[in-house]
PDB file of N, CA and C in Angstrom:
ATOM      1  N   UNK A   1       2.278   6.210  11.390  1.00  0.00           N
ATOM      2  CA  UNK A   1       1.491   7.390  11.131  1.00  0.00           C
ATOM      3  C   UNK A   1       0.113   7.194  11.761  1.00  0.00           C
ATOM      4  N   UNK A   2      -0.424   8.200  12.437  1.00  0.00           N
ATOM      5  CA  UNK A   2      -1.815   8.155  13.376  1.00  0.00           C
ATOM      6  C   UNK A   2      -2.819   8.356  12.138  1.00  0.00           C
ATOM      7  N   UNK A   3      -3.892   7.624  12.465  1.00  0.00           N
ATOM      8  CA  UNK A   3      -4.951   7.077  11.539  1.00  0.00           C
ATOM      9  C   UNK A   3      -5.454   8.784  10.822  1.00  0.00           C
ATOM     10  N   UNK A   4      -5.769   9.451  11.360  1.00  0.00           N
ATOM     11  CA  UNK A   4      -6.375  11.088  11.610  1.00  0.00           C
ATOM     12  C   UNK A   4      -5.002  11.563  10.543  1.00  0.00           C
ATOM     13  N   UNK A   5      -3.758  11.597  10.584  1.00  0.00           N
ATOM     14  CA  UNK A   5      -2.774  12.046   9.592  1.00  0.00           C
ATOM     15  C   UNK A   5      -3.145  11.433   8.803  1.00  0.00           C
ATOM     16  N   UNK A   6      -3.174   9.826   8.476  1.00  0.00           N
ATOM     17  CA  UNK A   6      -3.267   9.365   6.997  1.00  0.00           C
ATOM     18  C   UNK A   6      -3.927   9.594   6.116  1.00  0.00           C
ATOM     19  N   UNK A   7      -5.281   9.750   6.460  1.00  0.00           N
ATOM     20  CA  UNK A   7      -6.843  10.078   6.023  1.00  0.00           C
ATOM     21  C   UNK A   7      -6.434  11.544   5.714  1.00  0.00           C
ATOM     22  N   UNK A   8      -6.174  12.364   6.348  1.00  0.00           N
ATOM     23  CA  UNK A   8      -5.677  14.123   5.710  1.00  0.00           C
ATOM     24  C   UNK A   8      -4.689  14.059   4.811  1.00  0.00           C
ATOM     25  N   UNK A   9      -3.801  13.263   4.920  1.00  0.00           N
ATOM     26  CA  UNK A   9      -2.683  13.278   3.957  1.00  0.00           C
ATOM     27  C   UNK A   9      -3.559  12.978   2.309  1.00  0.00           C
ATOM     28  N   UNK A  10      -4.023  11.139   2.682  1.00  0.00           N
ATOM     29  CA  UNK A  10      -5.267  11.002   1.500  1.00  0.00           C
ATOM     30  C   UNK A  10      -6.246  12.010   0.541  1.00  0.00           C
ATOM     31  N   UNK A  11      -6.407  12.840   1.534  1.00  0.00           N
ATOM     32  CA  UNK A  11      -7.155  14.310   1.322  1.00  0.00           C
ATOM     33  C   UNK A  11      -6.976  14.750   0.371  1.00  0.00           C
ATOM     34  N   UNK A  12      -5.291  15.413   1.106  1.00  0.00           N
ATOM     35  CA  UNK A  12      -4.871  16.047   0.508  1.00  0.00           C
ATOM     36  C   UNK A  12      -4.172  15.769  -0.948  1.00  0.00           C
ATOM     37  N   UNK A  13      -3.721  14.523  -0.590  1.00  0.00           N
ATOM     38  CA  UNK A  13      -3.252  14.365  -2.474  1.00  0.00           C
ATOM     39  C   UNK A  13      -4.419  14.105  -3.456  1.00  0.00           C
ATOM     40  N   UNK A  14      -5.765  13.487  -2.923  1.00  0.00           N
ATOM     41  CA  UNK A  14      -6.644  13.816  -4.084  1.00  0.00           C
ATOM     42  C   UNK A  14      -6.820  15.561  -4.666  1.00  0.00           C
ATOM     43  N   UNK A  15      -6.866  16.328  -2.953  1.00  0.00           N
ATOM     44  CA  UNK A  15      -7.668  17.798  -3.505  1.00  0.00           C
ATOM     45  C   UNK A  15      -5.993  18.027  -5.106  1.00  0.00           C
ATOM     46  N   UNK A  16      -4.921  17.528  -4.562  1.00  0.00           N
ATOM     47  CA  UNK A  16      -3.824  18.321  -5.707  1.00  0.00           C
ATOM     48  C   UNK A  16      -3.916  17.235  -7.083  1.00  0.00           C
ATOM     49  N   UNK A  17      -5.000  16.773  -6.975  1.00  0.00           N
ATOM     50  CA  UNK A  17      -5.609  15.884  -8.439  1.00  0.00           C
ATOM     51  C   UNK A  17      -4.785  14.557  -8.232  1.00  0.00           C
ATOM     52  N   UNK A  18      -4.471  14.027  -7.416  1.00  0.00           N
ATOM     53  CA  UNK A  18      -3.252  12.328  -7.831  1.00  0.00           C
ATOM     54  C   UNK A  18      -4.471  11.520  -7.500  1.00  0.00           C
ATOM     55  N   UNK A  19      -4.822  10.561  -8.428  1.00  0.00           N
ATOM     56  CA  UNK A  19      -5.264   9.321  -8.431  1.00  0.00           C
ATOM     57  C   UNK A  19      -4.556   8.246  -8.248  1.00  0.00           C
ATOM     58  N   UNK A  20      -3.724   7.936  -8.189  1.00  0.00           N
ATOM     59  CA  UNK A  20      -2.736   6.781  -7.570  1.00  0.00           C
ATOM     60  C   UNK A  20      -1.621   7.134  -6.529  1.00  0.00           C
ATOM     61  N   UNK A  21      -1.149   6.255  -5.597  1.00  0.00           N
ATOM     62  CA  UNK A  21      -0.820   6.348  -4.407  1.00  0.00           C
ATOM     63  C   UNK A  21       0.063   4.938  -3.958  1.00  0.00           C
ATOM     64  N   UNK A  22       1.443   5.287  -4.359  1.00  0.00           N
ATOM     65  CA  UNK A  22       2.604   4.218  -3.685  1.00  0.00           C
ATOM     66  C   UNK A  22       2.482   4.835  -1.886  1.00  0.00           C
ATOM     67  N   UNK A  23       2.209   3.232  -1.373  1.00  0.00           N
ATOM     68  CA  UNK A  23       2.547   3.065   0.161  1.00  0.00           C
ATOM     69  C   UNK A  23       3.499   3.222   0.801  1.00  0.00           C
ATOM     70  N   UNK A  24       4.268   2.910  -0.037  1.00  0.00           N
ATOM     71  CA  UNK A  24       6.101   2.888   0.298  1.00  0.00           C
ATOM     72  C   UNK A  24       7.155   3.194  -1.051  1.00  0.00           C
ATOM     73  N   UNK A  25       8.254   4.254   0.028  1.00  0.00           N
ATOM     74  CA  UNK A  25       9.374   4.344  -1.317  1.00  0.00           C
ATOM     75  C   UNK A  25       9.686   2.707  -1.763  1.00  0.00           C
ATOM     76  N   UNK A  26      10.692   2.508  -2.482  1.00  0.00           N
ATOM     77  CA  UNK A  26      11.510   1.914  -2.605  1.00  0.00           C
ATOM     78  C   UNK A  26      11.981   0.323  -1.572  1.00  0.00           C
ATOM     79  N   UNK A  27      11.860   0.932  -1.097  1.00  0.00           N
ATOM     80  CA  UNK A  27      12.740   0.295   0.498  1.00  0.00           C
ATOM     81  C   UNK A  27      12.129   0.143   1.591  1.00  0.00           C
ATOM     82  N   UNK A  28      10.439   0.417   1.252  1.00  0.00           N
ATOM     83  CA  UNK A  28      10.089   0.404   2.734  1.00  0.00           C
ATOM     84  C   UNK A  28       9.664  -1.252   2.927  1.00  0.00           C
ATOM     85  N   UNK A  29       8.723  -1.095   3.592  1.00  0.00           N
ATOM     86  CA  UNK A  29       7.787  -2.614   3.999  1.00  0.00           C
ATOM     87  C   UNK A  29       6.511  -2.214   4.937  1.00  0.00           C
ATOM     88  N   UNK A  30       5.730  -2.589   3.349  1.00  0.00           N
ATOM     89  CA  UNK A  30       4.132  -1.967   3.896  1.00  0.00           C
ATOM     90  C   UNK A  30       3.558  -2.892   4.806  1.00  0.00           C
ATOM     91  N   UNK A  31       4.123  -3.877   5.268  1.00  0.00           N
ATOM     92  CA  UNK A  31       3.501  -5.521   6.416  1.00  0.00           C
ATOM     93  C   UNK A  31       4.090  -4.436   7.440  1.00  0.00           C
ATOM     94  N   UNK A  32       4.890  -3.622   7.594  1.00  0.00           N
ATOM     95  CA  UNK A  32       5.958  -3.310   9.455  1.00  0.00           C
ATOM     96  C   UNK A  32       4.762  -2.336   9.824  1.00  0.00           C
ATOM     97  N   UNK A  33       3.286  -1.773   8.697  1.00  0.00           N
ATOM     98  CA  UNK A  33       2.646  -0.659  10.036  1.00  0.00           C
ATOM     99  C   UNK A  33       1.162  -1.690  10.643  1.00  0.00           C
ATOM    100  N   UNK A  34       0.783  -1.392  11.624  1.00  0.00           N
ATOM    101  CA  UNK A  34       0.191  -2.456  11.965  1.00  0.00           C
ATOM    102  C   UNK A  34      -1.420  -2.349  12.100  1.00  0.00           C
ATOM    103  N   UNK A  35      -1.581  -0.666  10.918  1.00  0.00           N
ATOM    104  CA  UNK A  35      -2.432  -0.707  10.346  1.00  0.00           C
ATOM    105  C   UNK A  35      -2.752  -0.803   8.813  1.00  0.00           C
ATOM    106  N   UNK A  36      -1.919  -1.560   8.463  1.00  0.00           N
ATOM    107  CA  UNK A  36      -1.925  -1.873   6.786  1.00  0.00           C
ATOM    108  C   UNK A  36      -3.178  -1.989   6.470  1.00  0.00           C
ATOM    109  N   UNK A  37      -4.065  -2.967   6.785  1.00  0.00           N
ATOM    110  CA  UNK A  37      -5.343  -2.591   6.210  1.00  0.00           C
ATOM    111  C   UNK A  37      -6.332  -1.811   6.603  1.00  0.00           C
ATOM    112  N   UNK A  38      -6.080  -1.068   7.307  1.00  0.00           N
ATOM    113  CA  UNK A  38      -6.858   0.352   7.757  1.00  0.00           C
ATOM    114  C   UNK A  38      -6.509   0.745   6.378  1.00  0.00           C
ATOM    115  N   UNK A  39      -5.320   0.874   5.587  1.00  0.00           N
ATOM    116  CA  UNK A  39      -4.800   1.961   5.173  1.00  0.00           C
ATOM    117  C   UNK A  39      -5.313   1.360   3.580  1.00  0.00           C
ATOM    118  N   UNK A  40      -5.665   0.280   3.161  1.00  0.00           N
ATOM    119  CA  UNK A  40      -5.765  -0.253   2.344  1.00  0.00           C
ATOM    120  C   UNK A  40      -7.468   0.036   2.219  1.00  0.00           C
ATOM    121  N   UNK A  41      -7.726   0.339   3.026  1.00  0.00           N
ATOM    122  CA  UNK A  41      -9.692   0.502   2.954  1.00  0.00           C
ATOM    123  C   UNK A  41      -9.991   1.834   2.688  1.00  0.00           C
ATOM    124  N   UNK A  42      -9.208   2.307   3.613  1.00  0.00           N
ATOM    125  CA  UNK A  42      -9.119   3.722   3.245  1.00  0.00           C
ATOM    126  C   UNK A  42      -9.354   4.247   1.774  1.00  0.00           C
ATOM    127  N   UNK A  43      -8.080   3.719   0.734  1.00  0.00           N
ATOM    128  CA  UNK A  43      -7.675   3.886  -0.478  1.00  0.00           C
ATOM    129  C   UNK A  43      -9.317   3.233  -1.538  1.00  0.00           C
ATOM    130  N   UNK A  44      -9.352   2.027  -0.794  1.00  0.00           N
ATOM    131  CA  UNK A  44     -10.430   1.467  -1.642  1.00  0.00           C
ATOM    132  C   UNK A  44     -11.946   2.056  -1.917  1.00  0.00           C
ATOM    133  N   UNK A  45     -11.980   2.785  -0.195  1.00  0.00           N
ATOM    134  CA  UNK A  45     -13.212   3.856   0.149  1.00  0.00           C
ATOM    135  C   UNK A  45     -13.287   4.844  -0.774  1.00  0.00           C
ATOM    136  N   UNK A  46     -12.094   5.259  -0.830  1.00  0.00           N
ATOM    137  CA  UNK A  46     -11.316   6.992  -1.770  1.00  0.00           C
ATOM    138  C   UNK A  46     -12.050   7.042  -3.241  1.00  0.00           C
ATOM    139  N   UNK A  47     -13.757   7.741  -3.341  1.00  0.00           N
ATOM    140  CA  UNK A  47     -13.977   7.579  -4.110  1.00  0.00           C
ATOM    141  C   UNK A  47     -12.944   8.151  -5.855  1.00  0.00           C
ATOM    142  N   UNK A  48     -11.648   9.099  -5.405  1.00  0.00           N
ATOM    143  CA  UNK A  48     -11.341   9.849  -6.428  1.00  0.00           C
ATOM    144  C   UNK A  48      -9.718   9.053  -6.203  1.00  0.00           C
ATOM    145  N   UNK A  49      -9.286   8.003  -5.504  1.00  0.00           N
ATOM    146  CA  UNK A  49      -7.946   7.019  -5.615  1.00  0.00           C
ATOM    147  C   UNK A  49      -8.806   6.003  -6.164  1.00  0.00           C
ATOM    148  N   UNK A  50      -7.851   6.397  -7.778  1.00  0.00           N
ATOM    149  CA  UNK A  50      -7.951   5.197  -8.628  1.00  0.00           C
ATOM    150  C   UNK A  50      -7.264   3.607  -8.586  1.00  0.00           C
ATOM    151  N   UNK A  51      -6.444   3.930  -7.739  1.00  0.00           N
ATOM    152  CA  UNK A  51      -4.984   2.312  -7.695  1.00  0.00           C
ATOM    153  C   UNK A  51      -4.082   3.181  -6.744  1.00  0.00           C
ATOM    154  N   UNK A  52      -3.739   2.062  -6.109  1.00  0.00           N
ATOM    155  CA  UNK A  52      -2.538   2.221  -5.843  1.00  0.00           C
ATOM    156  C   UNK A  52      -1.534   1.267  -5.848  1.00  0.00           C
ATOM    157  N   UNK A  53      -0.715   0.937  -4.861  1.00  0.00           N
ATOM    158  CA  UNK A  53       0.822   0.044  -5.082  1.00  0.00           C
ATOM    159  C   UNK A  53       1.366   0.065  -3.779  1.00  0.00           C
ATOM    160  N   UNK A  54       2.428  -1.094  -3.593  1.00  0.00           N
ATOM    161  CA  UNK A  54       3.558  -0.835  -2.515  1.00  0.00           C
ATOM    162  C   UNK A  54       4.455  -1.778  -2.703  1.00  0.00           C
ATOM    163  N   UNK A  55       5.442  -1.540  -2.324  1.00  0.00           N
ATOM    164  CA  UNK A  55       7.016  -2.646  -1.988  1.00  0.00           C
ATOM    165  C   UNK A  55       6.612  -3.541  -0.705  1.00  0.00           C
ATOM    166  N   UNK A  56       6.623  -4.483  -1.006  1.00  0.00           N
ATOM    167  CA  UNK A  56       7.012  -5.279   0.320  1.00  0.00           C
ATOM    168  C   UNK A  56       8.493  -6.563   0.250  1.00  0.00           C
ATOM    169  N   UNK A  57       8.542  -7.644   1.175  1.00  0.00           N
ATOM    170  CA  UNK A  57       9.554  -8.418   1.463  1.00  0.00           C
ATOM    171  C   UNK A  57       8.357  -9.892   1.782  1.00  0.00           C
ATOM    172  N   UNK A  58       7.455  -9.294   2.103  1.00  0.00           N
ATOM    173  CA  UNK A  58       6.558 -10.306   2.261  1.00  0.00           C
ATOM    174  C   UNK A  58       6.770 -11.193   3.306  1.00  0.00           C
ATOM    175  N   UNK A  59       7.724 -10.809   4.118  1.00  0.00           N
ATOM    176  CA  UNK A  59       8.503 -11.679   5.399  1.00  0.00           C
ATOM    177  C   UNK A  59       7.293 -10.975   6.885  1.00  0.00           C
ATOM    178  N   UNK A  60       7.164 -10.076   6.365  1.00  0.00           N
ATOM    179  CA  UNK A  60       5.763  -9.571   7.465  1.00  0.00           C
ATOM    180  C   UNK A  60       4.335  -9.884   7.621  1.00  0.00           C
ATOM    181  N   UNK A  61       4.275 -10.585   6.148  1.00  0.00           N
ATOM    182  CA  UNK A  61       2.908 -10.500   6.010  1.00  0.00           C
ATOM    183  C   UNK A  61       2.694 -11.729   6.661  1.00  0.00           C
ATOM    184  N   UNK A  62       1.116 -11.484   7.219  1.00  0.00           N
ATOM    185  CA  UNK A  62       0.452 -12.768   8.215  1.00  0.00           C
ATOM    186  C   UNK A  62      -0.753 -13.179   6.794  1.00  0.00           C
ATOM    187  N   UNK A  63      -1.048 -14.436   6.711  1.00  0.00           N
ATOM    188  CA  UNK A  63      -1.930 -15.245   5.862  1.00  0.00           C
ATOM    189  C   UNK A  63      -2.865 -14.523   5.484  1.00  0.00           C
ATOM    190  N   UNK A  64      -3.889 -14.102   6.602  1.00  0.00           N
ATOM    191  CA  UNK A  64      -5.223 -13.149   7.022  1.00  0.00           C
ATOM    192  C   UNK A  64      -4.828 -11.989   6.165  1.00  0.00           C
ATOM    193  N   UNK A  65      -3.683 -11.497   6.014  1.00  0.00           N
ATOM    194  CA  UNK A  65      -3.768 -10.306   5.391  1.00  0.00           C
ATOM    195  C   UNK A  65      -3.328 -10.669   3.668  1.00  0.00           C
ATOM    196  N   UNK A  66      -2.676 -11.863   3.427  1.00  0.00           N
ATOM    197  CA  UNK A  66      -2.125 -12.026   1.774  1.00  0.00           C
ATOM    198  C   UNK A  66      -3.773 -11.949   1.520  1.00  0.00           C
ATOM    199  N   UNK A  67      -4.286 -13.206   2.353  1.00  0.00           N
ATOM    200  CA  UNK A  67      -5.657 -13.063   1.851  1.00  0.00           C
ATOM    201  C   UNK A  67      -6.754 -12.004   1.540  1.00  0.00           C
ATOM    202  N   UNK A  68      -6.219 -11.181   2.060  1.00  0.00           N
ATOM    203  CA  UNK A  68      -7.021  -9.588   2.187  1.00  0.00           C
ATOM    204  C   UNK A  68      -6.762  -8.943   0.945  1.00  0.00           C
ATOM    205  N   UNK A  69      -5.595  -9.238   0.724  1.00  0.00           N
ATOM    206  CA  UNK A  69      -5.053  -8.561  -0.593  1.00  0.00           C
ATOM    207  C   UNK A  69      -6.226  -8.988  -2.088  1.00  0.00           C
ATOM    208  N   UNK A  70      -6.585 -10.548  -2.045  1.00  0.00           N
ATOM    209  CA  UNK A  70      -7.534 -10.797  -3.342  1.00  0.00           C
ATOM    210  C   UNK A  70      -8.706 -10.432  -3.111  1.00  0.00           C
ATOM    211  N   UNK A  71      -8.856  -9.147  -2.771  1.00  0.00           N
ATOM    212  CA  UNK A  71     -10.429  -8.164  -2.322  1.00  0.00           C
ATOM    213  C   UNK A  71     -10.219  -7.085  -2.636  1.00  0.00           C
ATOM    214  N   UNK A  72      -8.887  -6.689  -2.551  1.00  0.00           N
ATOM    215  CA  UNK A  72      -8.820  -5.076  -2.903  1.00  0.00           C
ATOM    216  C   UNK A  72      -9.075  -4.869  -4.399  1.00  0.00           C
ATOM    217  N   UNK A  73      -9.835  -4.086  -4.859  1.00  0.00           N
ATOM    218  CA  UNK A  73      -9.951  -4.093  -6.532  1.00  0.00           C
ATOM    219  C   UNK A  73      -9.029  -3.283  -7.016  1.00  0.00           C
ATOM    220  N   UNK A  74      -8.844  -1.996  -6.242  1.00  0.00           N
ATOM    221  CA  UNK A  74      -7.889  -0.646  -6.413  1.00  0.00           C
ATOM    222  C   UNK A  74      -6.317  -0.763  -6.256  1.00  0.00           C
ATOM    223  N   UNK A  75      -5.968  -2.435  -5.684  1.00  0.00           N
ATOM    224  CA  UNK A  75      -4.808  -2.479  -5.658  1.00  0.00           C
ATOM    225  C   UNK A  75      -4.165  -2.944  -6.967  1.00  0.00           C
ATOM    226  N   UNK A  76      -3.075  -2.139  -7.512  1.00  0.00           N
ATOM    227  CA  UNK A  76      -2.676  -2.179  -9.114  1.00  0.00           C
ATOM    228  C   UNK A  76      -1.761  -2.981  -9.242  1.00  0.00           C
ATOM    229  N   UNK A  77      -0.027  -2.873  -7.969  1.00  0.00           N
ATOM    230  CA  UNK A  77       0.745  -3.605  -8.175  1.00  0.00           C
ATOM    231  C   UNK A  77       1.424  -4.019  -6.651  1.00  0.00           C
ATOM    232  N   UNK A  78       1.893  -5.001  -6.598  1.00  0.00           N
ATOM    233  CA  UNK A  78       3.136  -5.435  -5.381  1.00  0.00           C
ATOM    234  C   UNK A  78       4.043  -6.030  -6.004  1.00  0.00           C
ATOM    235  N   UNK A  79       4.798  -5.423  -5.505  1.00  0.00           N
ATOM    236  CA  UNK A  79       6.458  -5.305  -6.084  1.00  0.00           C
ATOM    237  C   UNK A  79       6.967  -6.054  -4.756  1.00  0.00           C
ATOM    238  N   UNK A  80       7.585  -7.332  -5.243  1.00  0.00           N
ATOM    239  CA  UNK A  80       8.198  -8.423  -3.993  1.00  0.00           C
ATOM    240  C   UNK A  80       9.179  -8.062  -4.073  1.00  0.00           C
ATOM    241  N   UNK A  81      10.345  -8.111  -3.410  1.00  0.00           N
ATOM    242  CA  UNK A  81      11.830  -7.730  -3.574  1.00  0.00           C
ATOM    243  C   UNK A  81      12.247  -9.306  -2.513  1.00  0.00           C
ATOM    244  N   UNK A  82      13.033 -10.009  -3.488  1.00  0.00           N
ATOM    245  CA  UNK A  82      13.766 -10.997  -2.367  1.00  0.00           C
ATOM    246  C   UNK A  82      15.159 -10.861  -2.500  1.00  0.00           C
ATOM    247  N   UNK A  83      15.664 -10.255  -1.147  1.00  0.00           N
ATOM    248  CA  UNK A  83      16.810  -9.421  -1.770  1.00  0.00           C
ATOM    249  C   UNK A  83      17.899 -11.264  -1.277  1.00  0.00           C
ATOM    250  N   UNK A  84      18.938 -10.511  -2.376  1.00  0.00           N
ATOM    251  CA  UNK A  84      20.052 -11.537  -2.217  1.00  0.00           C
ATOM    252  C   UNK A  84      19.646 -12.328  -3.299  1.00  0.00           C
ATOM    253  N   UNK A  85      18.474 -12.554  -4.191  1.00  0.00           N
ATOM    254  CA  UNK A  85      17.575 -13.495  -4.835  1.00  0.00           C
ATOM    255  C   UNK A  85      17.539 -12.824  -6.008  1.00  0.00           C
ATOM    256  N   UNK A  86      17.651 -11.024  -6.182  1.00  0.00           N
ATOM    257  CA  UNK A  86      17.476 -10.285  -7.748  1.00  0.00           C
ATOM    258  C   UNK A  86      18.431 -10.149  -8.897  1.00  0.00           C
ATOM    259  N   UNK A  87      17.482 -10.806  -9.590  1.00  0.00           N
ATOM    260  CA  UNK A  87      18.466 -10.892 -10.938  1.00  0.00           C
ATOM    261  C   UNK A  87      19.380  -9.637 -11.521  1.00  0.00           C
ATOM    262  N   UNK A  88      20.626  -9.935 -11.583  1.00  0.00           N
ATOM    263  CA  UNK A  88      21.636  -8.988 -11.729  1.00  0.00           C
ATOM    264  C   UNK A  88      22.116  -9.034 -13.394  1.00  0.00           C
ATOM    265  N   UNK A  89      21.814  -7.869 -13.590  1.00  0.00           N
ATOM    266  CA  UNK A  89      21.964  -7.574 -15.367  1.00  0.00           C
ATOM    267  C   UNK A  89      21.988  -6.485 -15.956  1.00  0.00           C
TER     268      UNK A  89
END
């Protein structure tokens, strides 16, 4: 997604009142866009995005960026999925 869409999209779900904001369905992997932390500053900038969240695999992520992660204050949850590895019950 081009930087100029994300930021309008952002916009737009504050103007329809949402304070929180998943990066990814289910299934995605927020490490594959290769502006993840564009997109993460963005959110943190967003004076009216309270938290947000995303799925990852964590198989994308580079060091520089786990590390990026213990700065974000607005980030609420990461949901690891190690598939082949989830407890079945």
């Amino acid at each position: 997604m081009a930087d100029d869409l994300y930021d309008r999209v952002i916009k737009e779900v504050c103007d329809l009142g949402f304070e929180f904001v998943w990066l990814t369905p289910m299934l995605g992997e927020a490490f594959a866009d290769p502006n993840i932390m564009k997109r993460f500053t963005v959110l943190e900038e967003s004076p009216r995005i309270r938290g947000y969240a995303f799925y990852s695999n964590f198989i994308m992520a580079r060091k520089t960026q786990i590390e990026y992660l213990e700065r974000l204050a607005k980030l609420a949850s990461i949901h690891i999925s190690v598939y082949g590895f989830d407890e079945i019950g």
